[in-house]
Protein backbone atom coordinates (compact mmCIF):
# COMPACT_ATOMS: atom_id res chain seq x y z
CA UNK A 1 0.00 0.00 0.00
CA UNK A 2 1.33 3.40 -1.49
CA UNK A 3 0.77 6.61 1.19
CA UNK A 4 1.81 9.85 0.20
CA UNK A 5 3.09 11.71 -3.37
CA UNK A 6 1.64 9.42 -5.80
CA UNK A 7 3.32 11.57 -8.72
CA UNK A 8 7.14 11.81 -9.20
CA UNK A 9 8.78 13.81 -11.48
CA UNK A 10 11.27 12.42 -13.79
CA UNK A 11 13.65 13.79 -16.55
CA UNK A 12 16.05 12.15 -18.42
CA UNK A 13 18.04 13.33 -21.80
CA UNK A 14 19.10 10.53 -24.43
CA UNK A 15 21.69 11.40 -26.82
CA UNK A 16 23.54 9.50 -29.79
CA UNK A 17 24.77 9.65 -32.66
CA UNK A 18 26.53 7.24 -35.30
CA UNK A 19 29.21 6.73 -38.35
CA UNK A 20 29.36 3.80 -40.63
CA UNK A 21 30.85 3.22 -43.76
CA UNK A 22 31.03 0.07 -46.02
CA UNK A 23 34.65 0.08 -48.21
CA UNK A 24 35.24 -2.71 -50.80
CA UNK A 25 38.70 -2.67 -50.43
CA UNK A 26 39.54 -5.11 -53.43
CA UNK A 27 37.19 -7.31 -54.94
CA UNK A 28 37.83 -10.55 -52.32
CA UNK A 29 37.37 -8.16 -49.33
CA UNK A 30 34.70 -5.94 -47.95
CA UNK A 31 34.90 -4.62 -44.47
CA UNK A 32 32.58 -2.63 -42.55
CA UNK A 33 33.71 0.36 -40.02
CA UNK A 34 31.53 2.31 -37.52
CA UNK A 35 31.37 4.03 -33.90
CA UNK A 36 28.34 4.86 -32.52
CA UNK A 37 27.98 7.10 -29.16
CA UNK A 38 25.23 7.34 -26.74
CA UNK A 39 24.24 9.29 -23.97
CA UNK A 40 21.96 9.52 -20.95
CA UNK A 41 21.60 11.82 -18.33
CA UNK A 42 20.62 9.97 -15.94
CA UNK A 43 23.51 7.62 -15.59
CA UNK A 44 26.05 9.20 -13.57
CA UNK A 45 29.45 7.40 -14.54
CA UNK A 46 29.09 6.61 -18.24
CA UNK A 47 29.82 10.12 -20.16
CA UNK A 48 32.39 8.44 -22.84
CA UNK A 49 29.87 5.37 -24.51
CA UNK A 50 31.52 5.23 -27.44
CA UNK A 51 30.73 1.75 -29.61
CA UNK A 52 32.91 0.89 -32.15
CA UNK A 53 31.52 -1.76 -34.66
CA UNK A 54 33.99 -3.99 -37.27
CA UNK A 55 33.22 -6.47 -39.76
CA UNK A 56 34.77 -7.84 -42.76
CA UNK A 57 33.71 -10.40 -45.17
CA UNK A 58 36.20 -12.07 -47.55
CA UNK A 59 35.87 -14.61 -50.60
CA UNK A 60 38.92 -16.78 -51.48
CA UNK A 61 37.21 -18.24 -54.21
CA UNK A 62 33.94 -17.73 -56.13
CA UNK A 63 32.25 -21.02 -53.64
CA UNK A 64 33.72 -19.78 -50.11
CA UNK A 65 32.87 -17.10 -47.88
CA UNK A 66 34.42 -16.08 -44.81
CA UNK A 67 33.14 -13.26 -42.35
CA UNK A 68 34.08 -12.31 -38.75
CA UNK A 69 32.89 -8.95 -36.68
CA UNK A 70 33.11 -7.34 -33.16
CA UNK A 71 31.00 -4.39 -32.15
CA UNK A 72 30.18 -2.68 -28.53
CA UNK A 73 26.61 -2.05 -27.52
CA UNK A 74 25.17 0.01 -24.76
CA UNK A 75 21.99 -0.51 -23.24
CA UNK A 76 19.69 2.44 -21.88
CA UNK A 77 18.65 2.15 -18.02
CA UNK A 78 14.50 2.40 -17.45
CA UNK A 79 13.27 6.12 -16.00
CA UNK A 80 11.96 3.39 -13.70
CA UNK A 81 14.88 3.58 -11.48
CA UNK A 82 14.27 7.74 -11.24
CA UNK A 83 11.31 6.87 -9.94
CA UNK A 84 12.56 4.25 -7.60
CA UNK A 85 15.28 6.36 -6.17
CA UNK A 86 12.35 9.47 -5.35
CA UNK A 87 10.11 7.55 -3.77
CA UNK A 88 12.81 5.38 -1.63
CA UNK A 89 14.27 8.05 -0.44
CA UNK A 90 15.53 7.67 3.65
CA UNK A 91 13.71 10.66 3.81
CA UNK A 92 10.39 9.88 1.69
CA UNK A 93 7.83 11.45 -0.01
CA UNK A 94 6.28 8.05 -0.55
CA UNK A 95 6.10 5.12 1.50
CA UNK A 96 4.93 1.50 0.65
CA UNK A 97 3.47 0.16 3.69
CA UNK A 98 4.42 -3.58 4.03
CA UNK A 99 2.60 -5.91 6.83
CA UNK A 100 5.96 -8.76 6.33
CA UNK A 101 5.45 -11.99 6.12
CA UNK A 102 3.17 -13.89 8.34
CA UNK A 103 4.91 -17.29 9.88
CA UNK A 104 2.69 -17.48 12.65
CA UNK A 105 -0.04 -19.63 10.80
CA UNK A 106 1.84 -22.57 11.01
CA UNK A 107 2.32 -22.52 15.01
CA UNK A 108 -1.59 -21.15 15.38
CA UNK A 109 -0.63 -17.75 16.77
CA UNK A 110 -2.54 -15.08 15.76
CA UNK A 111 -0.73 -12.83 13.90
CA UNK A 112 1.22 -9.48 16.08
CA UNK A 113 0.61 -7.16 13.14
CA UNK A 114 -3.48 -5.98 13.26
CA UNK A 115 -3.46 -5.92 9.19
CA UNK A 116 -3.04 -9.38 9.61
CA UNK A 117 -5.23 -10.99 11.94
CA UNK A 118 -7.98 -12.83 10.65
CA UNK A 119 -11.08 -10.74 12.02
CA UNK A 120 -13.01 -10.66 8.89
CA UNK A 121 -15.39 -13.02 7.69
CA UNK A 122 -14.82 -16.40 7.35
CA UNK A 123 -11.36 -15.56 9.12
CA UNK A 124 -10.08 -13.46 6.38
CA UNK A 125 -8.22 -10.33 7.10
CA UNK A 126 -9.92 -6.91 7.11
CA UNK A 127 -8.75 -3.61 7.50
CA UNK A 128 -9.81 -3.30 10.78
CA UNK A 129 -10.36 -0.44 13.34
CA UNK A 130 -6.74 -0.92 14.78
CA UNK A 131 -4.97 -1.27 11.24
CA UNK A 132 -6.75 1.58 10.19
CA UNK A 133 -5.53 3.56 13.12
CA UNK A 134 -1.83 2.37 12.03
CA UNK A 135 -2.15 3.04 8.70
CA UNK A 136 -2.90 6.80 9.23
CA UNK A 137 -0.60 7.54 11.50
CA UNK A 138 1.87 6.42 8.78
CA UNK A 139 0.30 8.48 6.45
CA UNK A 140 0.46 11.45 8.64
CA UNK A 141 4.21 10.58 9.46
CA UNK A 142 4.77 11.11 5.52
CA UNK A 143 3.00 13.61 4.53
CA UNK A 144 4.46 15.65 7.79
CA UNK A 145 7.65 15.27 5.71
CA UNK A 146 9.90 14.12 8.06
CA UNK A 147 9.06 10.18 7.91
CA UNK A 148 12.38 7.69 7.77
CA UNK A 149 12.05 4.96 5.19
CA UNK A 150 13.60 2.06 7.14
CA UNK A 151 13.72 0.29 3.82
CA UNK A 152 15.10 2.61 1.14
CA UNK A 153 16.62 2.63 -2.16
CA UNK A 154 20.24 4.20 -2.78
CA UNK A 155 21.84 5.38 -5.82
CA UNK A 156 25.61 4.19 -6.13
CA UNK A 157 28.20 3.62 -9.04
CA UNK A 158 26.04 3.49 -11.92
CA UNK A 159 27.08 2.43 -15.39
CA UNK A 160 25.33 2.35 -19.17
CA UNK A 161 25.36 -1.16 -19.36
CA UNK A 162 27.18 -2.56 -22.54
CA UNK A 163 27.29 -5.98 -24.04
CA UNK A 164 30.79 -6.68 -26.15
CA UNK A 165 29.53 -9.18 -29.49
CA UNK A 166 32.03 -10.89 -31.63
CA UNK A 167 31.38 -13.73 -34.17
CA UNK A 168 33.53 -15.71 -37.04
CA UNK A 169 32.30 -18.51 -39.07
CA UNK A 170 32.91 -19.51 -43.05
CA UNK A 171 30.17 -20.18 -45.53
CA UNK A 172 30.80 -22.96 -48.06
CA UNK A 173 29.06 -24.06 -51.11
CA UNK A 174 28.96 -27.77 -51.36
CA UNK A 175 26.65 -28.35 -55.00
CA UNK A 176 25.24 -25.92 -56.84
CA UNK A 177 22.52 -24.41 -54.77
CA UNK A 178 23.22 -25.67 -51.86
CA UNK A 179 25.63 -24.12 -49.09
CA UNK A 180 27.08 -24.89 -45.34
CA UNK A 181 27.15 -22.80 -42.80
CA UNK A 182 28.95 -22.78 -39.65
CA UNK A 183 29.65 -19.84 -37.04
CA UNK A 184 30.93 -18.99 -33.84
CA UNK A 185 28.92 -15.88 -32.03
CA UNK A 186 29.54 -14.98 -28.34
CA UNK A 187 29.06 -11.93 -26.24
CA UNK A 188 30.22 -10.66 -22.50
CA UNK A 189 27.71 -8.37 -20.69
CA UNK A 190 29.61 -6.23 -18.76
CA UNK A 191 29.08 -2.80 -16.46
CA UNK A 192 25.47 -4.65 -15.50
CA UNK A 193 23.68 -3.26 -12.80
CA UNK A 194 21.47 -5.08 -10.38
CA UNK A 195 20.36 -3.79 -6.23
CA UNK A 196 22.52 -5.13 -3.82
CA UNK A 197 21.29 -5.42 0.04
CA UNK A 198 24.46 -3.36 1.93
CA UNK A 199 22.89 -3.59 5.38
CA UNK A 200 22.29 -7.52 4.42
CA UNK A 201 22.59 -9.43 7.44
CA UNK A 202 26.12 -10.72 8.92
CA UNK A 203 28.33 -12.44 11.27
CA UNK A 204 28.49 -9.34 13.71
CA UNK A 205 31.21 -8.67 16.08
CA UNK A 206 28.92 -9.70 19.11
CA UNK A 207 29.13 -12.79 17.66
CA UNK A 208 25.02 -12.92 16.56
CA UNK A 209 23.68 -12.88 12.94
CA UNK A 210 22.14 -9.44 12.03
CA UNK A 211 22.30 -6.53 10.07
CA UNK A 212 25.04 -3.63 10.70
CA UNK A 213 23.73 -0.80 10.27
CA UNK A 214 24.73 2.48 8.74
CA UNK A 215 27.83 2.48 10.83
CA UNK A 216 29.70 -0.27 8.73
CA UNK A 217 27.71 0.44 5.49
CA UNK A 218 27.93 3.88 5.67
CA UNK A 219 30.66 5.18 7.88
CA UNK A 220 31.27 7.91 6.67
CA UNK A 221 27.74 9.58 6.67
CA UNK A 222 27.93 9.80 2.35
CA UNK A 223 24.26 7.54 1.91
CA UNK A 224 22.22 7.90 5.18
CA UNK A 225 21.55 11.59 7.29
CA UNK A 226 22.58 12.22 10.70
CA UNK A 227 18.76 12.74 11.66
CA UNK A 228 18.23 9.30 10.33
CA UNK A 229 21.37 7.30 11.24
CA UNK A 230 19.38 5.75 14.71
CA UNK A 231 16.67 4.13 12.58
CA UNK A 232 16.56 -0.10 12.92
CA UNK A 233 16.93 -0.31 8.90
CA UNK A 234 15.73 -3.36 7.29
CA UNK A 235 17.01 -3.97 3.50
CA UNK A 236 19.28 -1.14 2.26
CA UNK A 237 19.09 -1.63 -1.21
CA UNK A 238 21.49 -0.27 -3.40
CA UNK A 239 22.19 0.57 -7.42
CA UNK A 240 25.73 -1.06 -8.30
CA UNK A 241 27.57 -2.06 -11.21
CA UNK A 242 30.06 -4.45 -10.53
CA UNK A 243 32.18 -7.12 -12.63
CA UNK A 244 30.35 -9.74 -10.59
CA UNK A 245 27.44 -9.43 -12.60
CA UNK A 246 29.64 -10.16 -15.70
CA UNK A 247 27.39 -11.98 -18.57
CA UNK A 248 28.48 -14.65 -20.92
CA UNK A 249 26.70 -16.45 -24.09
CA UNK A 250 28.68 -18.44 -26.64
CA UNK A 251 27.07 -20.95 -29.86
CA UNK A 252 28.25 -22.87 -32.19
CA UNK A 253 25.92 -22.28 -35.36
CA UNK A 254 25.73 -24.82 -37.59
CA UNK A 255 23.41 -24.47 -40.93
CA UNK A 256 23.09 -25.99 -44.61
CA UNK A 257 20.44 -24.60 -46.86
CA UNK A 258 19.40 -25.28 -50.31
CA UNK A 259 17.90 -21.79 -52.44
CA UNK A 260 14.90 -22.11 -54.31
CA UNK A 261 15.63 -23.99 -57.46
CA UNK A 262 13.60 -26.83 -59.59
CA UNK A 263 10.01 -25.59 -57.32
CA UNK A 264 11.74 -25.63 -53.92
CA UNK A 265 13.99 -24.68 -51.07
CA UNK A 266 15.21 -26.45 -47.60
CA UNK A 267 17.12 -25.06 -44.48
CA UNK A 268 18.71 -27.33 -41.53
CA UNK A 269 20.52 -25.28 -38.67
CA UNK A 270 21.52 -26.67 -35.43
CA UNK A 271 22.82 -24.13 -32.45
CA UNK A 272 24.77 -25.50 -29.37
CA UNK A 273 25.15 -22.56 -27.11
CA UNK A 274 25.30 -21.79 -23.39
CA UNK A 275 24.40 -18.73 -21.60
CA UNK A 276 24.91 -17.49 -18.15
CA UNK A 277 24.63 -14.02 -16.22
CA UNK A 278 23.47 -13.52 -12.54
CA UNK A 279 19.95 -13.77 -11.57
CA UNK A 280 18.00 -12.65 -14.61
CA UNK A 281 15.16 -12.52 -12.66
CA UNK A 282 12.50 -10.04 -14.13
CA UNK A 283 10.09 -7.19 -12.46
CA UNK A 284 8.41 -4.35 -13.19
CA UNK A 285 7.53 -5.18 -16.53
CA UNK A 286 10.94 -6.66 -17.37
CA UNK A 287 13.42 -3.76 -15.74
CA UNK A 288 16.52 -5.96 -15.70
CA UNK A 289 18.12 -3.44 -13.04
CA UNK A 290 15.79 -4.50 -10.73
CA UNK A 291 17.23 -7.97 -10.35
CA UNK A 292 18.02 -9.24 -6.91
CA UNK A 293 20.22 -12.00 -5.85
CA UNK A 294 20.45 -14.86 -3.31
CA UNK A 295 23.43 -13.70 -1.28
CA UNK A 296 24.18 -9.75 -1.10
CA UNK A 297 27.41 -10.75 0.46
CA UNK A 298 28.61 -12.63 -2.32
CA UNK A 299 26.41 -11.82 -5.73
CA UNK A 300 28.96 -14.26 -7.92
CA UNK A 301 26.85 -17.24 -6.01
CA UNK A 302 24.19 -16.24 -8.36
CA UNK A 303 26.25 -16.91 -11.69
CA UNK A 304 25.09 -19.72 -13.73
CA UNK A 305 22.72 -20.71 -16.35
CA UNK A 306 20.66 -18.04 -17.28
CA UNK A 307 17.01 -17.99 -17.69
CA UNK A 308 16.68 -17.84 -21.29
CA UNK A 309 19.42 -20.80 -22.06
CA UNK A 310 18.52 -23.58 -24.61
CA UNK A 311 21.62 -25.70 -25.04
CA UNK A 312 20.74 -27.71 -27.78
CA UNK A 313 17.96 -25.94 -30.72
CA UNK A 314 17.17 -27.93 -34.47
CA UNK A 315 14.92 -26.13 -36.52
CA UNK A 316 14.16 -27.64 -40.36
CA UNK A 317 12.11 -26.34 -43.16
CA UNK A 318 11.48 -26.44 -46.88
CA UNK A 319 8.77 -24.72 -49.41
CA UNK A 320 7.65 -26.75 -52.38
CA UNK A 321 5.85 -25.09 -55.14
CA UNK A 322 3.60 -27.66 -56.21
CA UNK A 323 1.79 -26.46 -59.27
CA UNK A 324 0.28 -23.34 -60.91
CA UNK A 325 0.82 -21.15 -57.58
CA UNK A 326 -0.12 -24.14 -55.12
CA UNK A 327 2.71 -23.96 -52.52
CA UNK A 328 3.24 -26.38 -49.36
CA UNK A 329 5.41 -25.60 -46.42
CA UNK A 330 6.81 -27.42 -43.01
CA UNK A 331 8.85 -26.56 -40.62
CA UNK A 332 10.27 -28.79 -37.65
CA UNK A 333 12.15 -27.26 -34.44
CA UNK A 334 13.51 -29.14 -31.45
CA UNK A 335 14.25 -27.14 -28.54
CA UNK A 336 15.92 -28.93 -25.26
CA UNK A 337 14.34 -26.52 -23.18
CA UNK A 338 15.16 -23.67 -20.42
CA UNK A 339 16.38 -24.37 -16.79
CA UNK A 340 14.33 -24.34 -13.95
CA UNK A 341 15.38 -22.72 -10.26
CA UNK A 342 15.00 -24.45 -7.15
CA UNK A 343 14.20 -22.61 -5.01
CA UNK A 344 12.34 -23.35 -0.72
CA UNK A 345 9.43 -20.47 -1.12
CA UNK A 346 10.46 -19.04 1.90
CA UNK A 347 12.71 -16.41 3.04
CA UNK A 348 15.42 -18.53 5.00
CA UNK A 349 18.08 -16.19 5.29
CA UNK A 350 15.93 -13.44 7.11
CA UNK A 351 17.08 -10.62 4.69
CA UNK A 352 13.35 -9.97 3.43
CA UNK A 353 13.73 -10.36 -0.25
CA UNK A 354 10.74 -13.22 -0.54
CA UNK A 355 8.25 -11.21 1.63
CA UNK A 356 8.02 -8.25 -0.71
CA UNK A 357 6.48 -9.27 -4.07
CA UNK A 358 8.15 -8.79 -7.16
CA UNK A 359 11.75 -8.32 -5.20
CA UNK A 360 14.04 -11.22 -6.17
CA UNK A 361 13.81 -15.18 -6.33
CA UNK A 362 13.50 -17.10 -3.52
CA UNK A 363 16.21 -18.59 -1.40
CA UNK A 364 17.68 -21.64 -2.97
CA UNK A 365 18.18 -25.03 -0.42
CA UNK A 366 21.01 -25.95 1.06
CA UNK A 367 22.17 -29.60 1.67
CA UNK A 368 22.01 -30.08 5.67
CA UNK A 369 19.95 -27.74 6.48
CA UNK A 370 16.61 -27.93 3.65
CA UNK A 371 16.98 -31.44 2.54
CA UNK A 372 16.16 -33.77 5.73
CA UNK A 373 12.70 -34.42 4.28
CA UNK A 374 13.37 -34.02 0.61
CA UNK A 375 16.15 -34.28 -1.29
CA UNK A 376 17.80 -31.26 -3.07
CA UNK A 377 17.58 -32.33 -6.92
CA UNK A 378 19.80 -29.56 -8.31
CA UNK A 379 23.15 -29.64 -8.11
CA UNK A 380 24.92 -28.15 -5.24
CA UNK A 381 28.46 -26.03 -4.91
CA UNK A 382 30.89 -26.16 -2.67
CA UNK A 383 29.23 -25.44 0.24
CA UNK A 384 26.33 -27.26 -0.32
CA UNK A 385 24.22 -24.67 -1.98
CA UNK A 386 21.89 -25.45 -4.53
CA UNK A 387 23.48 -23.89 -7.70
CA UNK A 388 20.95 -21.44 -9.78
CA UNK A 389 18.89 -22.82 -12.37
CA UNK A 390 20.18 -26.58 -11.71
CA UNK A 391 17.29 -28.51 -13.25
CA UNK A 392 16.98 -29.41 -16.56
CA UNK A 393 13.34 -28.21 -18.18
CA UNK A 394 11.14 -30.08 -20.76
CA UNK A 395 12.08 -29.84 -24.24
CA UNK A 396 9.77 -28.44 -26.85
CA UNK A 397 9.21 -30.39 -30.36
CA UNK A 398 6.78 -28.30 -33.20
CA UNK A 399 5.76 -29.34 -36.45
CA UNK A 400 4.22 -26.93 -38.49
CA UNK A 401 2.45 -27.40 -42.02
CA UNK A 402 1.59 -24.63 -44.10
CA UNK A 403 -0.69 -24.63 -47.59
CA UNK A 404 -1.41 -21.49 -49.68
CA UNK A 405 -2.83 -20.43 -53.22
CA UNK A 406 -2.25 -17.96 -55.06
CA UNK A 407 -4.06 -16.73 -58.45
CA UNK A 408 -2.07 -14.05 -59.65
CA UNK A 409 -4.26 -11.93 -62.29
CA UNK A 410 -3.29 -9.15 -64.71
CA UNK A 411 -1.89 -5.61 -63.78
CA UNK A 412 -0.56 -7.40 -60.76
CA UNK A 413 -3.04 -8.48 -58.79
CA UNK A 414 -3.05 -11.45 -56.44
CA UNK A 415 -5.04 -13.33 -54.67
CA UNK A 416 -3.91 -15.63 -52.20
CA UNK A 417 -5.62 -18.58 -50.04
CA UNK A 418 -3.67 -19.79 -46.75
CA UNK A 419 -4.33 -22.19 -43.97
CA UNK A 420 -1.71 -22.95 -41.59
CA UNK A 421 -1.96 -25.96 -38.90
CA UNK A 422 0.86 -25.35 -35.74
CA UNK A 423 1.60 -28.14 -33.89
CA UNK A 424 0.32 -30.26 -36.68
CA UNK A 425 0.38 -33.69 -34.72
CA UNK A 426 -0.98 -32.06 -31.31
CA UNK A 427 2.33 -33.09 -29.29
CA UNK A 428 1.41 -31.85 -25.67
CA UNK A 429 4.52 -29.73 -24.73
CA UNK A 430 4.67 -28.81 -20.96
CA UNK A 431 6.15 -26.40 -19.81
CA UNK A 432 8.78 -26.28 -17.01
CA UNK A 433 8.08 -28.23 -13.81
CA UNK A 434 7.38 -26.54 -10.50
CA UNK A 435 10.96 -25.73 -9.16
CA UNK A 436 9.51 -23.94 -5.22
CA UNK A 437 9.91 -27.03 -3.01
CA UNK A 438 7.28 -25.56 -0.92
CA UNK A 439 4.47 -26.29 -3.44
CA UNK A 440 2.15 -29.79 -3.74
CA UNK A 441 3.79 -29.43 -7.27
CA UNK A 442 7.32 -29.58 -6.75
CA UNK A 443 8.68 -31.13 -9.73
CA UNK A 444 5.65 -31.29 -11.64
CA UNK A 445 4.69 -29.63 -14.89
CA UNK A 446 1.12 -27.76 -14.48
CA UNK A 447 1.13 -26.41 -17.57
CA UNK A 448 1.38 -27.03 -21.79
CA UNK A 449 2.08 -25.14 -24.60
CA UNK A 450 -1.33 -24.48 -27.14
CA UNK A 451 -3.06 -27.96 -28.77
CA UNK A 452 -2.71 -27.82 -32.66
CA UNK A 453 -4.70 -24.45 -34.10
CA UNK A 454 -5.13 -23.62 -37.28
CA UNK A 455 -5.85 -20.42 -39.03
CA UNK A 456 -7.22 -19.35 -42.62
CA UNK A 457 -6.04 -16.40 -44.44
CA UNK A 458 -7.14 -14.77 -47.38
CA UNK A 459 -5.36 -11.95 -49.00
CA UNK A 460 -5.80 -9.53 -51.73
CA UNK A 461 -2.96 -7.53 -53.30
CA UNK A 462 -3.09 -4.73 -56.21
């Protein structure tokens, strides 16, 4: 629940520019030069993004082609965190009222917090004369300007993101028509920028586990003010770009097509790839600085497969023209399917990031302490930590027909019949099982990809 400004201003300037130039330098080679440079006001520390970009293509012989490039790319960061940083101010103009996380239920206590006791009907929670009372005084405290967000969000070292991609690979022709394929194209994400918990909770000198407070996290007085320096804070989080949230992606690329000749035309391709980052979990509509990870203490923990990897992907297709404008199409793919994260649907380290929705992935299990009743299935580290997405998801297998007509008239006219059938033999794909061991469907798929549809299209073109 949102109390005070609802409104926050936000300005931001975007600037870039960009050179390129193509130069045949002899008839065998061709290379392409560029630089591109971007700006945006408001990221503090990148003033200098410029992006060169290099490619060159060169042809031995009239049947081989080879072709290598490496560019730089920067990335814009949302107004979203503008609006982040206003409203979580220490001092704030805006305050989101959480209740935390009720664990009481399971020992039958009723809960301390009077937004959360069940005096509603049918035992549900209502706002009730007592959590009404709290939530105004809140309100008052905020809009009396002088309220202390003992959860807020920091600015810090920010960088323009920038993703480094490079790729080399030859093309061959092996018959007449009919060519192979094969490339190499990685990438390395680098200057990323995620929230990091500073006041996440420690081995403390007193020898307890808790969090430290502004006096190790901010010593020197830089982040929180002197009339707010005695508040209890919870989560500190704070905007950093560091090299521990260094992406990678590399794939092999692997493809022999056939161009249209004698009524028809074919494609095979086959990727191997892997790609990792740390924690690309999503929120906020898909603001990737938003991400959270496991341990603030030490982020690398997070590195591994990232969300979006597909190791092994096999697509096929071919077009036959039939007769007289009667065409018929298929096309086959194979994909072995996206990791899942295990994860215990609770918050087990105390540091708050599962009670807030939309704030980070759950806590992953750790052998010893999670498993005595269930085994951990992912793999685990060193030190007995479930490693990030460690289970292997369900493949995906489409087969896809398509049949069209087309009666071409005079003065170029067309008219054009299609129906298209996807998933033509209804293979039920699921989708990823359940990877929160806290759920009745822990390691169950509870989903599937769409039955076979088909659509009809007709089309008219002058």
């Amino acid at each position: 629940m949102r109390m005070g400004d609802l409104f926050l201003g936000m300005d931001d300037w975007r600037t870039n520019f960009f050179v390129a130039d193509k130069w045949q330098a002899s008839s065998k080679l061709t290379l392409n030069l560029g630089i591109r440079y971007d700006y945006q006001h408001m990221i503090p520390n990148t003033k200098d993004a410029f992006a060169p970009r290099f490619g060159v293509a060169y042809a031995p012989d009239e049947k081989t082609l080879i072709r290598a490039g490496v560019g730089k790319f920067y990335e814009y960061q949302a107004t979203a965190v503008l609006s982040n940083l206003a409203a979580g101010a220490v001092i704030t103009p805006a305050f989101i009222y959480d209740t935390g996380e009720d664990t009481s239920a399971s020992r039958g206590v009723i809960p301390a917090n009077p937004c959360l006791r069940p005096d509603g009907r049918d035992g549900q929670a209502v706002i009730s004369p007592a959590c009404r009372a709290e939530l105004i005084g809140v309100r008052n405290r905020v809009e009396a300007g002088g309220f202390v967000n003992n959860e807020p969000v920091l600015d810090g070292d920010r960088k323009m993101a920038y993703l480094i991609g490079f790729s080399g690979g030859i093309q061959r022709e092996l018959l007449p028509g009919i060519a192979l394929t094969v490339d190499y194209v990685g990438n390395r994400g680098r200057d990323q920028t995620l929230r990091i918990d500073i006041n996440e909770p420690r081995l403390l000198p007193s020898g307890t586990i808790g969090r430290p407070g502004p006096a190790v996290f901010d010593p020197d007085g830089t982040l929180i003010p002197a009339a707010a320096r005695s508040t209890n804070f919870l989560r500190v989080l704070q905007y950093q770009s560091r090299p521990e949230f260094n992406t990678d992606y590399d794939a092999l690329e692997i493809g022999l097509q056939r161009r249209f000749a004698n009524r028809w035309s074919g494609r095979v391709a086959y990727t191997l790839s892997r790609a990792r980052d740390v924690n690309a979990g999503f929120s906020n509509g898909g603001n990737i600085v938003e991400k959270r990870v496991n341990d603030d203490l030490n982020p690398r923990l997070d590195y591994g497969l990232a969300n979006t990897d597909n190791r092994h992907s096999f697509t096929s297709g071919g077009n036959w023209d039939a007769w007289r404008g009667l065409g018929i199409g298929a096309s086959f793919r194979y994909y072995s399917g996206n990791p899942v994260n295990e994860t215990l649907g609770r918050d087990a380290n105390g540091d708050r990031d599962n009670q807030i929705t939309g704030q980070g992935a759950a806590d992953r299990p750790v052998r010893g302490r999670d498993d005595a009743t269930l085994p951990i299935v992912s793999k685990v580290d060193a030190n007995g930590l479930a490693i990030r997405n460690g289970i292997k998801g369900n493949n995906k297998i489409g087969f896809d027909l398509r049949l069209q007509y087309e009666l071409r008239m005079a003065t170029s006219q067309v008219v054009g019949f299609y129906w298209e059938i996807y998933n033509a033999f209804d293979r039920v794909n699921f989708g990823n099982p359940v990877g929160d061991r806290s759920s009745t469907f822990f390691m169950q798929s509870i989903n599937a990809d769409l039955p076979r549809t088909m659509q009809l299209g007709l089309r008219y073109t002058f």
